[in-house]
C-alpha atoms as a PDB file:
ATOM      1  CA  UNK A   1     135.738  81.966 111.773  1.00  0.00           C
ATOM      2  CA  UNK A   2     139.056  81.505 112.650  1.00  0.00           C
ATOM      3  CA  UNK A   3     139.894  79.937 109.281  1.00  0.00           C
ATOM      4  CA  UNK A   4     139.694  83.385 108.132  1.00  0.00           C
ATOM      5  CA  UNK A   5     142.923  85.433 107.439  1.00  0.00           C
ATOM      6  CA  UNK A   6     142.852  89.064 108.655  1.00  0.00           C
ATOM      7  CA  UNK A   7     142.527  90.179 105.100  1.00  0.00           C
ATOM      8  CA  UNK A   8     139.582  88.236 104.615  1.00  0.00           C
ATOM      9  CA  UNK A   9     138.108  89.650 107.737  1.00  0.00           C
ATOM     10  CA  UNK A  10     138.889  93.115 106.341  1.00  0.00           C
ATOM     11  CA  UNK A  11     137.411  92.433 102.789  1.00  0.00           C
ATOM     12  CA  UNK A  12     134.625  90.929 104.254  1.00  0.00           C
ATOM     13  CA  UNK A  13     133.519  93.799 106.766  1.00  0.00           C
ATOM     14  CA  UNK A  14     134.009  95.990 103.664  1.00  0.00           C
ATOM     15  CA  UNK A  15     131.735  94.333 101.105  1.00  0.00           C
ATOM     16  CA  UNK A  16     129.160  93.661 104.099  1.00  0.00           C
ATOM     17  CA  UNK A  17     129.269  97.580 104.514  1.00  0.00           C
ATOM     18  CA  UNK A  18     128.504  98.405 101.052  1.00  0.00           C
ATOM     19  CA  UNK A  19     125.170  96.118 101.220  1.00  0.00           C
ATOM     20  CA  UNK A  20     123.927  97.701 104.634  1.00  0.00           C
ATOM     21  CA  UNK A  21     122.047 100.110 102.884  1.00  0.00           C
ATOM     22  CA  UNK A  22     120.761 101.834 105.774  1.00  0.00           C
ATOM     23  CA  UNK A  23     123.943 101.944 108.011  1.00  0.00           C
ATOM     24  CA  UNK A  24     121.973  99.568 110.504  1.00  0.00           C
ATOM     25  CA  UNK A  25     125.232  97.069 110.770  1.00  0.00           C
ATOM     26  CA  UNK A  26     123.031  94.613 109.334  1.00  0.00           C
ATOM     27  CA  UNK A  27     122.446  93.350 105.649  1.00  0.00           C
ATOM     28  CA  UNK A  28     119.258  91.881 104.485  1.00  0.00           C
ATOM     29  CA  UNK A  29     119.602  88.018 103.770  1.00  0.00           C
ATOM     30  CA  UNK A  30     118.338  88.414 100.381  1.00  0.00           C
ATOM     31  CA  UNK A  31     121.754  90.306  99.017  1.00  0.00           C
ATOM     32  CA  UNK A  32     123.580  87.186 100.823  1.00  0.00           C
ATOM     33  CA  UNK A  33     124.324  86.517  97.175  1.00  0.00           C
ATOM     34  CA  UNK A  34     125.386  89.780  96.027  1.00  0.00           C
ATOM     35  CA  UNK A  35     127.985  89.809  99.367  1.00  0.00           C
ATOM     36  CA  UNK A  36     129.185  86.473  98.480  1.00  0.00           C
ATOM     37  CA  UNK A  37     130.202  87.403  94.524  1.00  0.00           C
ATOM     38  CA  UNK A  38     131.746  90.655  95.536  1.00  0.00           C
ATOM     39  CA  UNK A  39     133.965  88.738  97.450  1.00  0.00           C
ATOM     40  CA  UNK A  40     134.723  86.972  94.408  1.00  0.00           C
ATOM     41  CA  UNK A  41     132.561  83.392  95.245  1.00  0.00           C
ATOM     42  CA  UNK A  42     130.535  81.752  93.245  1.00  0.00           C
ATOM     43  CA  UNK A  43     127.185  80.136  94.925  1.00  0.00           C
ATOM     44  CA  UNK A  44     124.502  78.668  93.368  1.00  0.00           C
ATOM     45  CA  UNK A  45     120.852  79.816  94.599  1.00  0.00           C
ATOM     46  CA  UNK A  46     120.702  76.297  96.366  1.00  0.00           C
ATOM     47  CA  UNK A  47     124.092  77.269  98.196  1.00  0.00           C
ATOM     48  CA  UNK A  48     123.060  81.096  99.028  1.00  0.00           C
ATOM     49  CA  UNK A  49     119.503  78.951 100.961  1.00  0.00           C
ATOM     50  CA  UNK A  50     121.900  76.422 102.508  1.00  0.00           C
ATOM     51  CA  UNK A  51     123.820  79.371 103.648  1.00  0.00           C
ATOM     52  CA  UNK A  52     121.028  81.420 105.150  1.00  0.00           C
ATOM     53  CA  UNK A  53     120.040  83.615 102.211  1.00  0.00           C
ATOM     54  CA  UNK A  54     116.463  84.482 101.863  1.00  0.00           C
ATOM     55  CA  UNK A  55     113.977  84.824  98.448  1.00  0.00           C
ATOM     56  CA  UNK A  56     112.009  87.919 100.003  1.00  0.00           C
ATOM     57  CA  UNK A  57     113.579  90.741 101.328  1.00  0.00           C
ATOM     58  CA  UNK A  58     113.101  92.058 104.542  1.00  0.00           C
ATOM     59  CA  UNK A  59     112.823  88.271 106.145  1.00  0.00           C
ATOM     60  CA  UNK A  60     116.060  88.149 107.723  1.00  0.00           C
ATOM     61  CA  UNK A  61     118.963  90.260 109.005  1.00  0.00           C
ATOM     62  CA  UNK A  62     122.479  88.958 109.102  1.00  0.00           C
ATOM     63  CA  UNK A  63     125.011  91.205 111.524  1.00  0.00           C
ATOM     64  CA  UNK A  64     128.271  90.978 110.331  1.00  0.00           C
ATOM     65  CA  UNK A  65     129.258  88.468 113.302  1.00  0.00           C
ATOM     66  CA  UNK A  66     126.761  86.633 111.195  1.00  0.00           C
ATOM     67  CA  UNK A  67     128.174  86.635 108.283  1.00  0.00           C
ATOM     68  CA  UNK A  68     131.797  85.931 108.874  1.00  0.00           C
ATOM     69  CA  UNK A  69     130.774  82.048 109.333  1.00  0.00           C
ATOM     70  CA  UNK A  70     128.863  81.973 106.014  1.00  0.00           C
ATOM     71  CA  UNK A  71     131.608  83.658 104.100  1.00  0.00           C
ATOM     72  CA  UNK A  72     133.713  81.222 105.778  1.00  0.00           C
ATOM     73  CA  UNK A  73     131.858  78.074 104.449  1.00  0.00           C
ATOM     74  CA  UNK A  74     131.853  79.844 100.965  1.00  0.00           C
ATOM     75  CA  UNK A  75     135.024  79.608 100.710  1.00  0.00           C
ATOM     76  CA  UNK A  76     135.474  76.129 101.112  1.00  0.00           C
ATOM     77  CA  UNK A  77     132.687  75.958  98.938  1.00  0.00           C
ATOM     78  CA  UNK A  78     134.367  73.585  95.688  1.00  0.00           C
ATOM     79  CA  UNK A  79     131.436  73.295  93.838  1.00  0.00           C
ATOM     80  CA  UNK A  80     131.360  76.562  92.527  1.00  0.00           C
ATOM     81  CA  UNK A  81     133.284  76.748  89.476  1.00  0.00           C
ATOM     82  CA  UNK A  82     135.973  79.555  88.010  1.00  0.00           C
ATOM     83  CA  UNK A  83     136.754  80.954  84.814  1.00  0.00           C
ATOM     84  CA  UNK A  84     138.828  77.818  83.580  1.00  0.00           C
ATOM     85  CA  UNK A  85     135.658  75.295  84.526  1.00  0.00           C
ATOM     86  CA  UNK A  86     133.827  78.007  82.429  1.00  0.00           C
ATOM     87  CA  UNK A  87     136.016  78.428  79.459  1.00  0.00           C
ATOM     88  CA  UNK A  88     135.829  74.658  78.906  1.00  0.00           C
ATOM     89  CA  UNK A  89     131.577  74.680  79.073  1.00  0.00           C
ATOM     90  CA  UNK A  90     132.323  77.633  76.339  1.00  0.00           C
ATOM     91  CA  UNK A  91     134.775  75.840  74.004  1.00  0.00           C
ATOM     92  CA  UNK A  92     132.238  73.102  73.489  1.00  0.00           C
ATOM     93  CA  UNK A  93     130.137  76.321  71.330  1.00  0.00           C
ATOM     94  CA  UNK A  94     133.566  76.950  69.580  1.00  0.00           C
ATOM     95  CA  UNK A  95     132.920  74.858  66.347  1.00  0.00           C
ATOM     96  CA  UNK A  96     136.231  76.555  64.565  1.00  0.00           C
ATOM     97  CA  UNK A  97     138.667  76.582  67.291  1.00  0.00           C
ATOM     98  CA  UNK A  98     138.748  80.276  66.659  1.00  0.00           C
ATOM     99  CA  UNK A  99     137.658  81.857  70.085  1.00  0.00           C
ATOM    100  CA  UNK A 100     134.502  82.970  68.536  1.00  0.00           C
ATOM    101  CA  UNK A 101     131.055  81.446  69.233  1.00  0.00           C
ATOM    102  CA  UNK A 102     127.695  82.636  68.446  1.00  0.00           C
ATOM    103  CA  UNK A 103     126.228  85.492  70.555  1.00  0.00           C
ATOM    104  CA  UNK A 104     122.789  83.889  70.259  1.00  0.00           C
ATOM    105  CA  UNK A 105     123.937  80.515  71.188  1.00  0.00           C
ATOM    106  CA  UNK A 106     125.915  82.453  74.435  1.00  0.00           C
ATOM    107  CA  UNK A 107     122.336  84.387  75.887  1.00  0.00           C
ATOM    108  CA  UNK A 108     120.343  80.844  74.944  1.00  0.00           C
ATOM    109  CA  UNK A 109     122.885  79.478  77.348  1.00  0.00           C
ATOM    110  CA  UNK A 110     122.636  81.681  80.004  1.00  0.00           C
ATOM    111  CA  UNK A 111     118.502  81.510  79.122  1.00  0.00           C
ATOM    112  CA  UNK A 112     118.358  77.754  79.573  1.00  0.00           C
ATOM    113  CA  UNK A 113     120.792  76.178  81.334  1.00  0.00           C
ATOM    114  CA  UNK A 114     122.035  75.647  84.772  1.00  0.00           C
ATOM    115  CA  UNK A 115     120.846  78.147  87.281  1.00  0.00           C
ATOM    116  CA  UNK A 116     118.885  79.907  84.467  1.00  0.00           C
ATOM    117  CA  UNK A 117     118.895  83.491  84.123  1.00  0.00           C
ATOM    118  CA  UNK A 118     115.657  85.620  83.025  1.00  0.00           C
ATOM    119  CA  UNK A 119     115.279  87.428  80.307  1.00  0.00           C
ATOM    120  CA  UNK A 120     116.370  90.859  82.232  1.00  0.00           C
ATOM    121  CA  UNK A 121     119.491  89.389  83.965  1.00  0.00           C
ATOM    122  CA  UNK A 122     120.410  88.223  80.685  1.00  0.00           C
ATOM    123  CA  UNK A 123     120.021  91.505  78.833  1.00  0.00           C
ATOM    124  CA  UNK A 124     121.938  92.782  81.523  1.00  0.00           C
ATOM    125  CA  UNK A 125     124.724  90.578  81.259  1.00  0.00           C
ATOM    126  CA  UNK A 126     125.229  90.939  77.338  1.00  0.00           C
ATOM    127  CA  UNK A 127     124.853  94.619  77.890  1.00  0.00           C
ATOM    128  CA  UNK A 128     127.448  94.658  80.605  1.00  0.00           C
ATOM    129  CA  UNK A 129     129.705  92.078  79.211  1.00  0.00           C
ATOM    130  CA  UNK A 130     129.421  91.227  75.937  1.00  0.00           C
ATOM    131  CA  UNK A 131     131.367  92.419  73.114  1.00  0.00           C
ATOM    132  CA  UNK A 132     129.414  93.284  69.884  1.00  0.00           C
ATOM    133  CA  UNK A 133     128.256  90.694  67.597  1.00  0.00           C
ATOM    134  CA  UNK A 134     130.599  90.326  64.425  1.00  0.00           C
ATOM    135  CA  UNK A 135     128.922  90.281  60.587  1.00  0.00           C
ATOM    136  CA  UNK A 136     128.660  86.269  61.207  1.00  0.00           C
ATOM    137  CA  UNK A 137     126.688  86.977  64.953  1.00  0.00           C
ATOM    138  CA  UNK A 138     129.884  85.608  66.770  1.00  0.00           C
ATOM    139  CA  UNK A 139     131.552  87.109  69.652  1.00  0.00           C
ATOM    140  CA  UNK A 140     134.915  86.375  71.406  1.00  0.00           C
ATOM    141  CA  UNK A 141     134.121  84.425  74.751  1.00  0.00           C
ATOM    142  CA  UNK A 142     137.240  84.360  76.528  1.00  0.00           C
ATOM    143  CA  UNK A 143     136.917  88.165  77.284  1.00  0.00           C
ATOM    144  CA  UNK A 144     133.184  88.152  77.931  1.00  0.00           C
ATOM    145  CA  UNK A 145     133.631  85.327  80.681  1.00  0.00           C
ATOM    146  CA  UNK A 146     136.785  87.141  82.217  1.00  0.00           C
ATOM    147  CA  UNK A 147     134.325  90.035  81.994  1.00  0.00           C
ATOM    148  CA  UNK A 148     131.900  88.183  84.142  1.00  0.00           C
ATOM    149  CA  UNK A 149     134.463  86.086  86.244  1.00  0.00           C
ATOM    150  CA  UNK A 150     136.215  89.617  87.210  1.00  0.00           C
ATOM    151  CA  UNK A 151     134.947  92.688  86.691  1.00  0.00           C
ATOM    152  CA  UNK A 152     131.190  92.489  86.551  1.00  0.00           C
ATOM    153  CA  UNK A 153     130.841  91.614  90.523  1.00  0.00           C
ATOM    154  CA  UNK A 154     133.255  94.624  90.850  1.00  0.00           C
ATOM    155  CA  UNK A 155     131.102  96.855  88.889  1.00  0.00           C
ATOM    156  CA  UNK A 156     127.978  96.285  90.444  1.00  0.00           C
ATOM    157  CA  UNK A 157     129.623  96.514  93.544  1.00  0.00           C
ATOM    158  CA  UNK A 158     130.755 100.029  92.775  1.00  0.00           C
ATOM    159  CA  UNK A 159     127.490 100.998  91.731  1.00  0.00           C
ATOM    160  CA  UNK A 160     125.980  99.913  94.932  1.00  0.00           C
ATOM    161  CA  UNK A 161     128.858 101.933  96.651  1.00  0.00           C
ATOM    162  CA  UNK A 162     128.282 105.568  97.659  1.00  0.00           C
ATOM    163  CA  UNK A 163     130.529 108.206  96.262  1.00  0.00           C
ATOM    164  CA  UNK A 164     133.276 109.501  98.535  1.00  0.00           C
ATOM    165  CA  UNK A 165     132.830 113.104  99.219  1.00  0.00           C
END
């Protein structure tokens, strides 16, 4: 833990607060995930079980003394990607060099491959992130992926967030 800066300590302890729902000081291992991407990582579901996560809930607590060493090992993680690794996947759907790919080709992607998405997460997504479909069904994917790249983790994390009073 002592790779970790003071700041990451801080931004840690505060996106670990916002998933211990119940003000126990401890976060179900099945939001590992969730924790992880508000802090701006990227794991796959094979990382978050390396890393302790759980598929059920309620099989495993994680204390935030817990969790310090996992977001720790996150962060070294390399094989996670960012936006630029994602752009590139993207550009390979850009047939005009225009910016602009197909919307359907975009949710068939996110349907089918890599860590595939189900049909719920993806309607989710597109909701969330995409910008409407032109006349020709394409959509601009530079903005959607800074979308999810940047502010999507941030919105759900505000959602999960209680209001200050």
């Amino acid at each position: 833990m002592s790779d970790l800066s003071k700041i990451d300590v801080e931004k840690a302890s505060f996106a670990f607060s916002i998933y211990d729902f119940d003000g126990s000081g401890k976060v179900d291992a099945y939001n590992l995930g969730d924790v992880l991407r508000a802090l701006n990582s990227n794991p796959t579901l094979a990382t978050i079980e390396k890393l302790g996560g759980t598929k059920k809930k309620g099989e495993k607590q994680l204390t935030i003394e817990e969790f310090l060493p996992i977001y720790s090992q996150a962060k070294k993680d390399k094989d996670q990607g960012c936006y630029e690794d994602f752009l590139e996947c993207l550009k390979l759907y850009d047939k005009n060099e225009n910016g602009l790919m197909l919307g359907a080709e975009l949710t068939h992607t996110l349907l089918a491959l890599g860590e595939k998405l189900d049909d719920k997460e993806v309607d989710e997504v597109v909701k969330d992130c995409m910008d409407p479909e032109d006349d020709d069904g394409m959509i601009p994917y530079a903005p959607f992926l800074r979308k999810m790249c940047d502010g999507w983790g941030a919105k759900k994390e505000e959602e999960a967030a209680p209001a200050e009073g």
